[in-house]
Protein backbone atom coordinates (compact mmCIF):
# COMPACT_ATOMS: atom_id res chain seq x y z
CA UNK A 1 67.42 -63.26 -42.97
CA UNK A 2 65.52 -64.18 -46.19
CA UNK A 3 62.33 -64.39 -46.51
CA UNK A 4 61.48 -62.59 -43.18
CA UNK A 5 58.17 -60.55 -42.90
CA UNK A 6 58.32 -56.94 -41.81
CA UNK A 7 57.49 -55.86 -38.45
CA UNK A 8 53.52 -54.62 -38.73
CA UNK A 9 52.59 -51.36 -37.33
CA UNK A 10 49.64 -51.34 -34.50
CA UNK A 11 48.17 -48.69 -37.01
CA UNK A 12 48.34 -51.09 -39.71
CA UNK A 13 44.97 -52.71 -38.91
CA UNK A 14 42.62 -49.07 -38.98
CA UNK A 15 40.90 -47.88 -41.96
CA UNK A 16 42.64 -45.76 -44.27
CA UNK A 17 39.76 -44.03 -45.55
CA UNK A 18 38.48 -41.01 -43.16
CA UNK A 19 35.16 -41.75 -41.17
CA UNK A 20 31.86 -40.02 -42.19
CA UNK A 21 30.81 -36.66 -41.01
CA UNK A 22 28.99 -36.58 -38.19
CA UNK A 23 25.43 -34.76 -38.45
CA UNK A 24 25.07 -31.41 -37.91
CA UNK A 25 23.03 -30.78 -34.74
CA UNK A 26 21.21 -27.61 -34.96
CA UNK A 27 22.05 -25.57 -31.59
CA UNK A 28 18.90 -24.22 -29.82
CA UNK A 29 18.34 -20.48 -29.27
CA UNK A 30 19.00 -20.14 -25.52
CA UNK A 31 18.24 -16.14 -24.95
CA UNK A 32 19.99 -14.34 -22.47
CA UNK A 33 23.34 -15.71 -21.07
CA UNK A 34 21.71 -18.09 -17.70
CA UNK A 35 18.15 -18.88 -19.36
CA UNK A 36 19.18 -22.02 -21.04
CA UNK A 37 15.95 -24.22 -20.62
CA UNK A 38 13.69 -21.82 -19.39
CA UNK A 39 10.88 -20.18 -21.82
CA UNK A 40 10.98 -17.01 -22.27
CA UNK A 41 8.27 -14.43 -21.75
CA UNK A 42 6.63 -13.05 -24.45
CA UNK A 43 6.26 -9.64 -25.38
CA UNK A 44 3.09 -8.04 -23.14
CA UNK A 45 0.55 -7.12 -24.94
CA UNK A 46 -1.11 -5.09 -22.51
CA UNK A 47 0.46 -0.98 -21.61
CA UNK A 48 1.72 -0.10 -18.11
CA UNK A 49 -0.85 2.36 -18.02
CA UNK A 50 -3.37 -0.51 -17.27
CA UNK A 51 -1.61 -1.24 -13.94
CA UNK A 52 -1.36 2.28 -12.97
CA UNK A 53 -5.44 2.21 -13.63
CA UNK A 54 -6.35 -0.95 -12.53
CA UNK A 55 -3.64 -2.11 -9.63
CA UNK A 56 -2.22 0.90 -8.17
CA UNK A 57 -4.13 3.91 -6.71
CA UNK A 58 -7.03 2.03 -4.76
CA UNK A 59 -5.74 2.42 -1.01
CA UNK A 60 -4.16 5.20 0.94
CA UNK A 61 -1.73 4.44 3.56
CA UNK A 62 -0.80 7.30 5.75
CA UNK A 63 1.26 7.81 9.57
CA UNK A 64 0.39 9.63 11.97
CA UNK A 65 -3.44 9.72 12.14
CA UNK A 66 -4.62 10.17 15.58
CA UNK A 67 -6.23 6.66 17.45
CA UNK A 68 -9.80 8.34 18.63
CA UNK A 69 -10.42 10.15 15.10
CA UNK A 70 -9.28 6.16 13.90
CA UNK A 71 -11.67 4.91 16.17
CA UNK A 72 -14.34 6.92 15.19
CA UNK A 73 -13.97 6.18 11.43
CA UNK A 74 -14.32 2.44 12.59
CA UNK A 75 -17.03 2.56 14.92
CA UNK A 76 -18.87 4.76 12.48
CA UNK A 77 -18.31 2.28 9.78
CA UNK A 78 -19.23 -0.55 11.61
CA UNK A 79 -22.76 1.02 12.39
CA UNK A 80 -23.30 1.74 9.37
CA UNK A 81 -22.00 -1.04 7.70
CA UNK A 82 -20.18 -0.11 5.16
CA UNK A 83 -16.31 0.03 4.85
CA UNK A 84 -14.07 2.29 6.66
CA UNK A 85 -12.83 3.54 3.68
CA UNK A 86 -16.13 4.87 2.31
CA UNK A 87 -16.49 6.53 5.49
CA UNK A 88 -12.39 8.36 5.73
CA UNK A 89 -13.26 9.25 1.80
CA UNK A 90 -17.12 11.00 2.61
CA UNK A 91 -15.85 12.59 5.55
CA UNK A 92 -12.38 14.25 4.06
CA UNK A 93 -14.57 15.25 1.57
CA UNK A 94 -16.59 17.42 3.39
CA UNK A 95 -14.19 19.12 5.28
CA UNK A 96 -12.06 19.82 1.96
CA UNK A 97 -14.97 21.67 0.74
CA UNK A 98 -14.86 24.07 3.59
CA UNK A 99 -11.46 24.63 2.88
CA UNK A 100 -12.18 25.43 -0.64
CA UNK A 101 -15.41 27.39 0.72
CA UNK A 102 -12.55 28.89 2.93
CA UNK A 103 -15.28 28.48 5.81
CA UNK A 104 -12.51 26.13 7.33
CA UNK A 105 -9.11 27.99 7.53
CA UNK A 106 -5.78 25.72 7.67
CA UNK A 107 -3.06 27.43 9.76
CA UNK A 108 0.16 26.08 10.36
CA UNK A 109 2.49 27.34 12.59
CA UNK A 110 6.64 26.23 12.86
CA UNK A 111 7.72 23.42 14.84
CA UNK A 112 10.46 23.93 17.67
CA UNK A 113 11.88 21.11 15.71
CA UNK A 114 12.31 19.14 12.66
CA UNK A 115 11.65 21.37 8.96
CA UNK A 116 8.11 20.91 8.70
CA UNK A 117 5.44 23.25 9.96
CA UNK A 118 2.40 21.79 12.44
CA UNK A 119 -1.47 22.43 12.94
CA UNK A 120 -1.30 21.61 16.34
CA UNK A 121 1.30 24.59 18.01
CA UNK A 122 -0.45 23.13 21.25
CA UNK A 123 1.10 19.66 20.92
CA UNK A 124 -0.04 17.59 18.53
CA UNK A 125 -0.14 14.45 21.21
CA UNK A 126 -2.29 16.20 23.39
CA UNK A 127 -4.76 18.02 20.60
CA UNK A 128 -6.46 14.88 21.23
CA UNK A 129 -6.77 14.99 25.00
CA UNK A 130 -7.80 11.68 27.20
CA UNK A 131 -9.83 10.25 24.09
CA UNK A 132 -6.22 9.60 22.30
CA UNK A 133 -5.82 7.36 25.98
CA UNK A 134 -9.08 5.80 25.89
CA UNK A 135 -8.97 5.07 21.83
CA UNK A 136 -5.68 3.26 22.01
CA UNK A 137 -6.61 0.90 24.60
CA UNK A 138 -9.53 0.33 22.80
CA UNK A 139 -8.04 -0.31 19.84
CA UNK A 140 -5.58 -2.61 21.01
CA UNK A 141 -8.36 -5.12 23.11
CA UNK A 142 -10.55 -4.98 19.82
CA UNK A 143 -9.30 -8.68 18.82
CA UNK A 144 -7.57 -11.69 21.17
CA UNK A 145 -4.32 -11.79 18.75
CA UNK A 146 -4.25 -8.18 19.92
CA UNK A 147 -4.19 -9.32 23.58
CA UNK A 148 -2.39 -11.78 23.16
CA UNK A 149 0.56 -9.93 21.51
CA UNK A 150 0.29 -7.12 23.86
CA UNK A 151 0.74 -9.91 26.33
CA UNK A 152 4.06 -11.68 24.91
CA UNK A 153 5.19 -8.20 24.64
CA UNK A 154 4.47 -7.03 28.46
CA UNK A 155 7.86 -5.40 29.49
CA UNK A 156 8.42 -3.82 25.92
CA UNK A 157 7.97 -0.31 25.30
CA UNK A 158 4.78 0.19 23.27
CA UNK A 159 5.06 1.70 19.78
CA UNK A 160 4.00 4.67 19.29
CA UNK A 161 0.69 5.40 17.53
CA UNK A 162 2.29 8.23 15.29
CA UNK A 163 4.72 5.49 13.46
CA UNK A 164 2.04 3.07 12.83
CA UNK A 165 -0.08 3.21 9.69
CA UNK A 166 -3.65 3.42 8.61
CA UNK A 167 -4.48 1.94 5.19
CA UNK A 168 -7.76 2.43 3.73
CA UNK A 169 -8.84 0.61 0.48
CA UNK A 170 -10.36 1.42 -1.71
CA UNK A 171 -9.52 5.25 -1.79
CA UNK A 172 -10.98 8.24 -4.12
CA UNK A 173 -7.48 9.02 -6.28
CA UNK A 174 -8.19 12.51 -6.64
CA UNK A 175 -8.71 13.12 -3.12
CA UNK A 176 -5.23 11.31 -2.73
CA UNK A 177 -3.71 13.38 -4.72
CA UNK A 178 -4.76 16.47 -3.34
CA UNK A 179 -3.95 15.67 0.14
CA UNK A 180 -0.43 14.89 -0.62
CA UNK A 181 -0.41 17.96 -2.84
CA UNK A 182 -1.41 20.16 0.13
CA UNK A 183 1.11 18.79 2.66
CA UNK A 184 3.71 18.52 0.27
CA UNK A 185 6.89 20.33 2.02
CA UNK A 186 4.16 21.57 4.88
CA UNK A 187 2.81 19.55 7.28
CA UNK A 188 3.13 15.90 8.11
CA UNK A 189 -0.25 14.18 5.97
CA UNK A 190 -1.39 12.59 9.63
CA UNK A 191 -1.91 15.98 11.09
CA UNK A 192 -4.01 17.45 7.87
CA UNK A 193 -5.89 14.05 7.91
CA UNK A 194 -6.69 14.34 11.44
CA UNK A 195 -7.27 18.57 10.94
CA UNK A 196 -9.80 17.64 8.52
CA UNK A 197 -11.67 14.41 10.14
CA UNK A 198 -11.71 16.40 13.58
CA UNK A 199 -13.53 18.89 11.66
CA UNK A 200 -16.11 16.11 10.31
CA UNK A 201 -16.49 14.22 13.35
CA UNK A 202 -17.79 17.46 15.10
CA UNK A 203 -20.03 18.40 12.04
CA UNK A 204 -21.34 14.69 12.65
CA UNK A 205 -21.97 15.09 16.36
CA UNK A 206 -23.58 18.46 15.20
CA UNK A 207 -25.83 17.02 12.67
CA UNK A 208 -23.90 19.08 9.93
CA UNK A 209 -23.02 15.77 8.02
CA UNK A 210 -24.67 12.66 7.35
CA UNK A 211 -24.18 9.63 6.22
CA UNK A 212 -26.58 7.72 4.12
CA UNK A 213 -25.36 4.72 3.22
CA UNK A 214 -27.32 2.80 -0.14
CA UNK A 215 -27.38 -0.78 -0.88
CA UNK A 216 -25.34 -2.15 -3.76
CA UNK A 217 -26.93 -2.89 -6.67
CA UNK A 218 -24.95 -5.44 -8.74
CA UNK A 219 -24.31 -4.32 -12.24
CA UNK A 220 -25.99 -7.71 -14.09
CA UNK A 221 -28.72 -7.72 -11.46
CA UNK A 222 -32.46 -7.67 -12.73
CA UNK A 223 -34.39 -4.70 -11.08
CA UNK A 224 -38.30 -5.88 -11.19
């Protein structure tokens, strides 16, 4: 038919010059795959050594030490007044110079079981005789959460003394480390503890060691 317009295309109507580019965005540094919006921590100035100086070192947790040489350090600390600690540290101190002096002789002899070697052949639960009785039940009514959680435990068998451990903080490191040099491969470290501090308790009783304790002075403190 003449004079009859051409169908128009839908696509007739957009542009036919291409759109601008977009902007570049700049992508982000994200680190490590999972860190995406977290900062990340900077390089440390400061050397592990300063931990190993500073943070690590300071207490000694050991098994196995028997509960009326425990007691003693505690009740002997408390009259004093000074930590427990200070008292474990003086008193291993002077028994490992009588080793050294060889005035106190360490002698193990083998277990009927188990690899290492013992200072008690006797038995080491009994070196201790009733005081190891009387010690734990003191122990255990020394606070109420103690009674109280002997109490909600009545029934229960009772753990045994050996298992549980004895921190004391802070702790000379070179005595540490000659302790757990000495038992290394030889006898458990609660039996040479308790060798030792049985040794010291009875110089105590004796009047063969003494302890003096001195007030602290703080470092900034004015002396007139």
């Amino acid at each position: 038919m003449p004079g009859k317009k051409p169908k128009r295309s839908a696509f007739d109507a957009l542009p036919t010059t291409p759109p601008p580019e977009a902007a570049e965005v700049p992508v982000p540094h994200l680190g490590p795959a999972g860190t995406a919006g977290l900062r990340l921590a900077g390089e440390k100035k400061r050397p592990r050594s300063w931990e190993r100086e500073h943070q690590y070192g300071k207490g000694y947790s050991v098994k196995g030490v028997r509960p009326d040489i425990n007691l003693w350090l505690l009740d002997t600390a408390e009259d004093l007044g000074v930590r427990v600690a200070e008292v474990a540290v003086y008193a291993l101190m002077h028994s490992m110079k009588l080793v050294d002096s060889g005035k106190l002789g360490v002698k193990v002899s083998p277990k009927s079981r188990g690899a290492l070697m013992t200072l008690f052949p006797s038995g080491y639960d009994e070196s201790g005789g009733e005081d190891v009785q009387v010690a734990i039940q003191k122990l255990t009514g020394r606070s109420r959460a103690a009674k109280e959680k002997a109490r909600k435990s009545k029934g229960k068998p009772k753990a045994n003394w050996k298992s549980k451990t004895v921190n004391w903080t802070p702790f000379d490191q070179d005595l540490k480390d000659r302790i757990i040099e000495h038992c290394r491969d030889c006898v458990p470290q609660g039996e040479f503890i308790t060798f030792l501090l049985e040794r010291a308790r009875a110089d105590h009783q004796a009047g063969l060691l003494t302890f003096n304790p001195q007030p602290k002075v703080a470092v900034n403190e004015q002396i007139e």
